[in-house]
N, C-alpha and C. Protein backbone atom coordinates (compact mmCIF):
# COMPACT_ATOMS: atom_id res chain seq x y z
N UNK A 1 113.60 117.52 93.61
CA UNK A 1 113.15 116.47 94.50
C UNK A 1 113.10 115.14 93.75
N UNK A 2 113.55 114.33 94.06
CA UNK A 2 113.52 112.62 93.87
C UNK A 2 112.06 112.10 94.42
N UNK A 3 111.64 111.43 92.81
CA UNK A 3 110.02 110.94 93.12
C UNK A 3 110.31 109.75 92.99
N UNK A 4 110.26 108.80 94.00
CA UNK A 4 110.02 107.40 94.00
C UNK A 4 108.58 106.23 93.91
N UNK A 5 108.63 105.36 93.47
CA UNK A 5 107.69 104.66 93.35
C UNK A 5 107.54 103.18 94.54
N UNK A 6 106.09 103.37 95.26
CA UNK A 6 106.15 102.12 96.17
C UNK A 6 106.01 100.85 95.50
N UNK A 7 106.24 99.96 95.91
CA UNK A 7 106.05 98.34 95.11
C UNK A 7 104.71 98.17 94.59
N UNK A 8 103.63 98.53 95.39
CA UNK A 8 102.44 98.63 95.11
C UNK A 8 102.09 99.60 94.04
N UNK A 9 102.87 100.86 93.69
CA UNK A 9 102.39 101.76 93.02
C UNK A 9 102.62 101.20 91.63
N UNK A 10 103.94 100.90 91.60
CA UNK A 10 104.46 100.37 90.60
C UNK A 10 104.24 99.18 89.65
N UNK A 11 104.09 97.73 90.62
CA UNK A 11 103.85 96.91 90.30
C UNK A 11 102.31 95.89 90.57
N UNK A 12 101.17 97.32 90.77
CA UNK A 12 100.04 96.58 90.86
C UNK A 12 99.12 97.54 89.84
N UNK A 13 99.23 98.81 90.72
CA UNK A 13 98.87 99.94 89.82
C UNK A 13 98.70 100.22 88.23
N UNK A 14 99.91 100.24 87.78
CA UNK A 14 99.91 100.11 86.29
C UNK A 14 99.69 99.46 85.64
N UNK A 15 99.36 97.93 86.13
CA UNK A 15 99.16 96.86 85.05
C UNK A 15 97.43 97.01 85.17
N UNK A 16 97.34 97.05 86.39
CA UNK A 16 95.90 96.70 87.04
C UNK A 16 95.13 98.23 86.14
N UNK A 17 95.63 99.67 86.19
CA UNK A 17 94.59 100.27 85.28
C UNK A 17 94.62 100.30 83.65
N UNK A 18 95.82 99.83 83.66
CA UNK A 18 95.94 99.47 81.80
C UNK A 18 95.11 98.36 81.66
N UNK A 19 94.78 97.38 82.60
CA UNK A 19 93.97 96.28 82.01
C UNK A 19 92.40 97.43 81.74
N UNK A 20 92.30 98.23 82.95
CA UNK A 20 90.44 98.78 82.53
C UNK A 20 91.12 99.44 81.24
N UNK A 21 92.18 100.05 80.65
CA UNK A 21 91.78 101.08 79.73
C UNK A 21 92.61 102.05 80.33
N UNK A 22 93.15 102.15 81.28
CA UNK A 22 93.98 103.55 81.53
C UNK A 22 95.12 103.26 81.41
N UNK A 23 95.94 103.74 80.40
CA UNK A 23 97.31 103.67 79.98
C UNK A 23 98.05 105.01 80.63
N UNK A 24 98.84 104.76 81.81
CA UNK A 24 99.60 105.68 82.40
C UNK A 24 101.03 104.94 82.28
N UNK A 25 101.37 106.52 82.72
CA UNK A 25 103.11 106.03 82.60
C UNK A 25 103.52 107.21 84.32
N UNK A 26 104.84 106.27 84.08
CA UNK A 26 105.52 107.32 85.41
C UNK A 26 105.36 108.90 85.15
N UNK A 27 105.84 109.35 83.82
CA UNK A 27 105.47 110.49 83.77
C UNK A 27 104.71 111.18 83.80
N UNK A 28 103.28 110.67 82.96
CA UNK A 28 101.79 110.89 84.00
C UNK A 28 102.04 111.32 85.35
N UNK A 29 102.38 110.66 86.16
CA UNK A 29 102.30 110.93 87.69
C UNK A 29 102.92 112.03 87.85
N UNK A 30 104.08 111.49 87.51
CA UNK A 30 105.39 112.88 87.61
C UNK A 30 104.63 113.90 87.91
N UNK A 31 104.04 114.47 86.10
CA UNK A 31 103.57 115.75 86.06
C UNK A 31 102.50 116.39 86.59
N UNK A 32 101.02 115.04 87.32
CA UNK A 32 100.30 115.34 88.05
C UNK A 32 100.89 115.80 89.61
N UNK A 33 102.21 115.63 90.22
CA UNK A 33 102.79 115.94 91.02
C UNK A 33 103.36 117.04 91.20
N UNK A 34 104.13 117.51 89.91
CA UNK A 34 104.62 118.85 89.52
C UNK A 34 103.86 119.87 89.17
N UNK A 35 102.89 119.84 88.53
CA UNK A 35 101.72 120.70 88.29
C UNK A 35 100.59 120.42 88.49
N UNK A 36 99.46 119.95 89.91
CA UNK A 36 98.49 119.84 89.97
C UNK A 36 97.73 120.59 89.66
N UNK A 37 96.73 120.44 88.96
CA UNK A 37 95.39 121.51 89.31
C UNK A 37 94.99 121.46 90.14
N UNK A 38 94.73 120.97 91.37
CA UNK A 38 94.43 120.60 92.85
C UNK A 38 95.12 119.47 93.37
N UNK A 39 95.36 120.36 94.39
CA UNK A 39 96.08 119.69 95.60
C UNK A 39 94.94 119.52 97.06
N UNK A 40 95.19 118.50 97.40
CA UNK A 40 94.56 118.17 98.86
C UNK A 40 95.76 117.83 99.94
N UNK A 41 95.84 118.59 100.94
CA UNK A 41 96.56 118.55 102.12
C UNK A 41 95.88 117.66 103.28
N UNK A 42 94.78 117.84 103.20
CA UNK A 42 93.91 118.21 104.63
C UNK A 42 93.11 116.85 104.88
N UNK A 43 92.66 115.72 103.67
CA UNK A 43 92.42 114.79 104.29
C UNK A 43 92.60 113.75 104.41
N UNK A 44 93.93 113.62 104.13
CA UNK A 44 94.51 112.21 104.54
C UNK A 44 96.06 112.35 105.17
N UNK A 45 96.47 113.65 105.98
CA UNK A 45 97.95 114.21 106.86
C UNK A 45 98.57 113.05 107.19
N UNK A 46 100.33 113.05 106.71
CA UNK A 46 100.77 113.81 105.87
C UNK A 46 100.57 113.33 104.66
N UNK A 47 99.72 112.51 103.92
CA UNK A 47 99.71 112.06 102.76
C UNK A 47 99.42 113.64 102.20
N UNK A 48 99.62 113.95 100.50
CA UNK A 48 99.09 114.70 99.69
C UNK A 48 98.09 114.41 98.55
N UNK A 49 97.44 114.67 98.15
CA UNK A 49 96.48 114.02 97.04
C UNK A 49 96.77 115.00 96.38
N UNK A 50 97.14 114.67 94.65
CA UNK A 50 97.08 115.89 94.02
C UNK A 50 96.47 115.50 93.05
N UNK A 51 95.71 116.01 91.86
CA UNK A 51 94.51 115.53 90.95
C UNK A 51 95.23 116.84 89.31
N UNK A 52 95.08 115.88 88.67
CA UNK A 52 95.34 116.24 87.44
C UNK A 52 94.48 115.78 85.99
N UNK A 53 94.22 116.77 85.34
CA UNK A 53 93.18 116.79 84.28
C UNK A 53 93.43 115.60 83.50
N UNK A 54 93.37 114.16 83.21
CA UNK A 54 93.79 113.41 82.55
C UNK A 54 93.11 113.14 80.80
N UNK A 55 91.79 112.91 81.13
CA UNK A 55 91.58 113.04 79.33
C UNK A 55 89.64 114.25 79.81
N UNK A 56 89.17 114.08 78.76
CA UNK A 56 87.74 114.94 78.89
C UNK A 56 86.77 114.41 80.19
N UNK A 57 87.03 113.21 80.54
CA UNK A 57 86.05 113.04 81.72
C UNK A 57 87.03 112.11 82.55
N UNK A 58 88.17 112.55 82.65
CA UNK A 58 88.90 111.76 84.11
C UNK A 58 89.89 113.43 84.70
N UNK A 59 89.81 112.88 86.00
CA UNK A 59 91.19 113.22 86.50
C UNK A 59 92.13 112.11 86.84
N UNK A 60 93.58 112.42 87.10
CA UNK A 60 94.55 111.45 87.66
C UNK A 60 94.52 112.13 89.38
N UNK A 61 94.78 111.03 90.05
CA UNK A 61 94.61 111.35 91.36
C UNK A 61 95.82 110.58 91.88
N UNK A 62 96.88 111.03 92.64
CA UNK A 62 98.19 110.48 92.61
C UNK A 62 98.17 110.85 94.72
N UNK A 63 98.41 110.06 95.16
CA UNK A 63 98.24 110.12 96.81
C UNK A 63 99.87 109.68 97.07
N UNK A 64 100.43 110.71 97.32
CA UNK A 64 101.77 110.29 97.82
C UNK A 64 102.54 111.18 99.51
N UNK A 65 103.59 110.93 99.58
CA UNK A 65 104.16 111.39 101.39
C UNK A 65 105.55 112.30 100.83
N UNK A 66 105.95 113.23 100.87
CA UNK A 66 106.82 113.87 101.26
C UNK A 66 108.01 113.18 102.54
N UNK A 67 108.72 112.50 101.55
CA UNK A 67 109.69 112.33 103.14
C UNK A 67 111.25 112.70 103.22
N UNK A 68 111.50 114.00 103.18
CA UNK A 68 112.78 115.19 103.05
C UNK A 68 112.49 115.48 101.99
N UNK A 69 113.43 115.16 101.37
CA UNK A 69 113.83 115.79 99.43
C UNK A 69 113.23 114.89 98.71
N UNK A 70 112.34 113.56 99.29
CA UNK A 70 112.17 112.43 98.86
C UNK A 70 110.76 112.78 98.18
N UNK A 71 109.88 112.56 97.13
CA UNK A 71 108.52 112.33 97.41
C UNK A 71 108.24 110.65 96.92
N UNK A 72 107.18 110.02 97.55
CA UNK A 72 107.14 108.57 97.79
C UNK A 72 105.90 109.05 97.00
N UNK A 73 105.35 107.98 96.64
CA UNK A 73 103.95 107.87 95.59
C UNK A 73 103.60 106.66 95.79
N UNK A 74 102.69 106.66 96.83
CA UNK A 74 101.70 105.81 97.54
C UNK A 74 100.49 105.01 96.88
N UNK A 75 99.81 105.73 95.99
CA UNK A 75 98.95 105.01 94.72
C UNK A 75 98.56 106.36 93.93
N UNK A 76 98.01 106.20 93.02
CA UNK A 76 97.25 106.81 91.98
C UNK A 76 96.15 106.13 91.59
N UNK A 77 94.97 106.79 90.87
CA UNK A 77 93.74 106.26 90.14
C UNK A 77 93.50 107.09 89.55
N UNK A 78 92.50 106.91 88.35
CA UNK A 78 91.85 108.07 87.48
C UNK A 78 90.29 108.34 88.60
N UNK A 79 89.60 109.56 88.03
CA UNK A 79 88.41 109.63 88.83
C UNK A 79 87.46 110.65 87.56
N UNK A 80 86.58 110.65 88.21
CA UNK A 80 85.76 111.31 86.87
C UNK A 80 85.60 112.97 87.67
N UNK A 81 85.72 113.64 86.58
CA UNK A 81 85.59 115.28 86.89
C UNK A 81 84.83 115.61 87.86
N UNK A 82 85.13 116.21 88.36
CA UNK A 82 83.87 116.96 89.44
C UNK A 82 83.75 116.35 90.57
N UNK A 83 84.06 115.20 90.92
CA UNK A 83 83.82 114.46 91.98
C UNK A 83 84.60 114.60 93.48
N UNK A 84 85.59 115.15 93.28
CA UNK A 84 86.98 115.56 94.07
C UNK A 84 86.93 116.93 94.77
N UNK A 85 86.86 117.64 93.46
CA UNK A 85 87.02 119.44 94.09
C UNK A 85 85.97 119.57 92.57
């Protein structure tokens, strides 16, 4: 599947959490996409939320749409453990 990035994801996202301190890269996402530890279906249809272990007290939280073979990646944020699932 082809993972694309929205204008917003790309060009607000990454600068905007490297300024707090969170240094992500596309591949970050990637792999929070490819291997979540949790996935959320259910509350934001058809968006997906999928959450990935990022350092000792974050997750990555990557909210993107399925559209065919396509997946779109709508935003991401870090979040602190436990708060999600």
């Amino acid at each position: 599947m082809k993972i694309i990035f929205t204008k917003h994801a790309k060009e607000v996202k990454f600068p905007l959490l490297a300024k707090h301190g969170f240094r992500l890269t596309e591949a970050n996402v990637v792999v929070a996409i490819n291997s979540p530890d949790h996935e959320d279906k259910d509350t934001e249809p058809p968006n997906v939320i999928a959450s990935k272990s990022f350092d000792r007290r974050h997750v990555l939280r990557v909210v993107y749409k399925k559209e065919g073979d396509i997946i779109k990646v709508i935003t991401f944020y870090p979040a602190e453990k436990g708060r999600y699932y």
